[in-house]
Protein backbone atom coordinates (compact mmCIF):
# COMPACT_ATOMS: atom_id res chain seq x y z
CA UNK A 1 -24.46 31.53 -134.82
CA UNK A 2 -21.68 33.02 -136.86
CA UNK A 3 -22.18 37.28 -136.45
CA UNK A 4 -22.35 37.86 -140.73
CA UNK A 5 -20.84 36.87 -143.85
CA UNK A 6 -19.68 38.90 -147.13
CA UNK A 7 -21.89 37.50 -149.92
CA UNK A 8 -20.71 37.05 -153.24
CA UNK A 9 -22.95 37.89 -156.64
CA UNK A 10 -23.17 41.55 -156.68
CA UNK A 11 -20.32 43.41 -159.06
CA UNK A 12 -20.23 46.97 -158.51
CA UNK A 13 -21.35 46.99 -154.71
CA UNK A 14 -21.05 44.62 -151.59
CA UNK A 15 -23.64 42.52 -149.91
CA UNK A 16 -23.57 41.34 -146.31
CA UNK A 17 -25.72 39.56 -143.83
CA UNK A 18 -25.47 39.91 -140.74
CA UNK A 19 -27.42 37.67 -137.97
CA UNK A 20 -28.17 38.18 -133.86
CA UNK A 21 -29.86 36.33 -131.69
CA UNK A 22 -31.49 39.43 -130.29
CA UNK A 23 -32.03 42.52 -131.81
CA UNK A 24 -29.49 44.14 -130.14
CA UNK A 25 -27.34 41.88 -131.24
CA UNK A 26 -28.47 42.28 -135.04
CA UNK A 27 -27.62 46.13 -134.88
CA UNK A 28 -24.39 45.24 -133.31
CA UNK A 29 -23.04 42.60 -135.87
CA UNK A 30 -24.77 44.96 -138.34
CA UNK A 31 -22.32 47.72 -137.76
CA UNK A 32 -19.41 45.19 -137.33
CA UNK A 33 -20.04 43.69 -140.88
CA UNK A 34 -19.99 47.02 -142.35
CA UNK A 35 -17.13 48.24 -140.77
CA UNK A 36 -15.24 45.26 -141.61
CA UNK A 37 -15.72 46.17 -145.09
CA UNK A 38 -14.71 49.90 -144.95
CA UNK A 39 -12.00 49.69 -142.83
CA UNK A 40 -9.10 47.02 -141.50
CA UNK A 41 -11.21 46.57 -138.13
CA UNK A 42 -9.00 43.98 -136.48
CA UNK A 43 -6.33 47.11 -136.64
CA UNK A 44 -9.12 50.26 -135.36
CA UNK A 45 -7.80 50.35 -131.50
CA UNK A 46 -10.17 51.13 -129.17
CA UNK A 47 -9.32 54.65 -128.20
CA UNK A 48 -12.47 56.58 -128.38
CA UNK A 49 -16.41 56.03 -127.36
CA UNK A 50 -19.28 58.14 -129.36
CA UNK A 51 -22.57 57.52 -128.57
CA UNK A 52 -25.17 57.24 -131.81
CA UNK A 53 -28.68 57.70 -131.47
CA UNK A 54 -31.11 56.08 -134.21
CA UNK A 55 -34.49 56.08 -134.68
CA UNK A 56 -36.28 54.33 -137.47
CA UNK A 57 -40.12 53.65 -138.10
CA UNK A 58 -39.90 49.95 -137.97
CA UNK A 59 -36.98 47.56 -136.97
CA UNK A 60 -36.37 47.12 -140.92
CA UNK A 61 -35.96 51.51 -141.18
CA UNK A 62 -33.63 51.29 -137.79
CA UNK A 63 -31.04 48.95 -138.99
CA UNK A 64 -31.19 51.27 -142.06
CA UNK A 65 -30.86 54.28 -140.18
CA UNK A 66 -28.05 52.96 -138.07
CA UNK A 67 -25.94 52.14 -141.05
CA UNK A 68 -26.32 54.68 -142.77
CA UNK A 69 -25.42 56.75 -140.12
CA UNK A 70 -22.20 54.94 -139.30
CA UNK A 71 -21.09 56.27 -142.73
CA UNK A 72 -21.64 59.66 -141.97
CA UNK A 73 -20.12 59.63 -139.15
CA UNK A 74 -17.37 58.45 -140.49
CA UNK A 75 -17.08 61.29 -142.53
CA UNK A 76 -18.48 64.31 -140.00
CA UNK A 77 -16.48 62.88 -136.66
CA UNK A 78 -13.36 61.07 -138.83
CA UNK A 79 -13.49 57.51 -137.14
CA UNK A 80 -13.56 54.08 -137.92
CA UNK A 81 -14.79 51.62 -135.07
CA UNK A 82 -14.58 48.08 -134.15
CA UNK A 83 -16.63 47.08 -130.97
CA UNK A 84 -20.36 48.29 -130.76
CA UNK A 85 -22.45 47.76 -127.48
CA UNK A 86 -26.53 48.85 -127.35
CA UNK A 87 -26.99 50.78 -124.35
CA UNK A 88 -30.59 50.95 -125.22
CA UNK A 89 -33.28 49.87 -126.76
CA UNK A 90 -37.04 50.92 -127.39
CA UNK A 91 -39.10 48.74 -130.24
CA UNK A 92 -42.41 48.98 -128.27
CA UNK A 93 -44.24 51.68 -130.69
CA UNK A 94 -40.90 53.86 -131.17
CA UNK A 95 -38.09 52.57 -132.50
CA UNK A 96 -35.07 53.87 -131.07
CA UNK A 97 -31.61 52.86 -129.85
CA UNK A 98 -28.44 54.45 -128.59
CA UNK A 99 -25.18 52.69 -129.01
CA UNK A 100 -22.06 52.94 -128.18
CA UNK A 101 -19.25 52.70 -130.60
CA UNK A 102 -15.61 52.17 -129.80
CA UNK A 103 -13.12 53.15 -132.37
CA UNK A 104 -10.16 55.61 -133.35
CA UNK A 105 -9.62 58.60 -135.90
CA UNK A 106 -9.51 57.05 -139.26
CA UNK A 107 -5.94 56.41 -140.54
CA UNK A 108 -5.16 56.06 -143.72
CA UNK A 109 -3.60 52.92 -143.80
CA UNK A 110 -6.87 51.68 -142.33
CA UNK A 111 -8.51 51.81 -145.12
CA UNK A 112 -10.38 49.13 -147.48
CA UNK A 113 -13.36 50.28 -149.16
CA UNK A 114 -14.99 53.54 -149.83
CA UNK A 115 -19.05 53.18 -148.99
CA UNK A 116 -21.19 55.94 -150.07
CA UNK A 117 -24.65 54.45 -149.17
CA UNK A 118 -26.76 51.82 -147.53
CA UNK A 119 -28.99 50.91 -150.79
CA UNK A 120 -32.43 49.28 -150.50
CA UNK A 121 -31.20 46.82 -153.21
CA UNK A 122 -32.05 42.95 -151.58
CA UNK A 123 -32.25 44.88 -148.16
CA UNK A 124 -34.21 42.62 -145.78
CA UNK A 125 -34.31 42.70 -141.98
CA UNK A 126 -36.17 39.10 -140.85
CA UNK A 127 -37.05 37.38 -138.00
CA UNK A 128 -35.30 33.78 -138.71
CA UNK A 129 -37.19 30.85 -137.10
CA UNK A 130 -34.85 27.82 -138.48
CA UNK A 131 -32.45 26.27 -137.87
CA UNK A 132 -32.33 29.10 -134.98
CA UNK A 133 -34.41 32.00 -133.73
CA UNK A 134 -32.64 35.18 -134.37
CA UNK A 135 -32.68 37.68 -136.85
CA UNK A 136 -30.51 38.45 -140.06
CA UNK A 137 -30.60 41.50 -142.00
CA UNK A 138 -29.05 41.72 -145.85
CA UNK A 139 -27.39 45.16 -146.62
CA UNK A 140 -25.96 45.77 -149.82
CA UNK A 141 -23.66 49.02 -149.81
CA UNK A 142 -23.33 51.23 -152.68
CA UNK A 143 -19.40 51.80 -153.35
């Protein structure tokens, strides 16, 4: 199971799915996909760990929440990351998760795209049955 895609079709913003067999792994390629938009990620060294905390109302508002909190973190703490690892997870009644993201101070040569927003535009988080069980959530971001 590839970790997400870029999707063509949109003009003035960028889709992306991203897929997990768990739902750990969703939020992790989730965050991944994105950041592989915004930034050069194969060049963001792993010098720092922040811890983010999400909580949504569903696992469709948490994947929400956790993206579009990446972005303001990039602006409030000045990072870019590249490796994201759920510490933990709670999607029995509350949805919550803390994860830890590995990164660096953002660097201007870094730089690819400027994202202002996760949109609700095609956004989907799904449980996929076939060909595997997993999930995949489409994100469109607003640039």
């Amino acid at each position: 199971m590839k970790k997400y895609e870029i999707v063509d079709g949109i003009t003035s913003d960028v889709m992306f799915r991203a897929y997990g067999k768990t739902f750990e792994e969703l939020i992790e390629n989730s965050g991944e996909a994105m950041f592989s938009i915004v930034c050069d990620m194969e060049k963001v060294e792993d010098k720092e760990v922040l811890i983010v905390d999400v909580e949504g109302e569903d696992e469709k508002d948490l994947i929400h929440t956790w993206l579009s909190k990446l972005l303001t973190v990039i602006d409030t703490e000045n990072m870019f990351f590249s490796k994201f690892k759920v510490l933990e997870l709670d999607t029995d009644g509350e949805f919550r998760a803390r994860v830890e993201c590995h990164g660096e101070d953002v660097r201007s040569e870094l730089i690819l795209t400027i994202a202002k927003a996760v949109t609700y535009y095609k956004y989907s988080v799904e449980r996929m049955k076939e060909p595997e069980e997993g999930w995949v959530a489409t994100v469109v971001l607003d640039i």
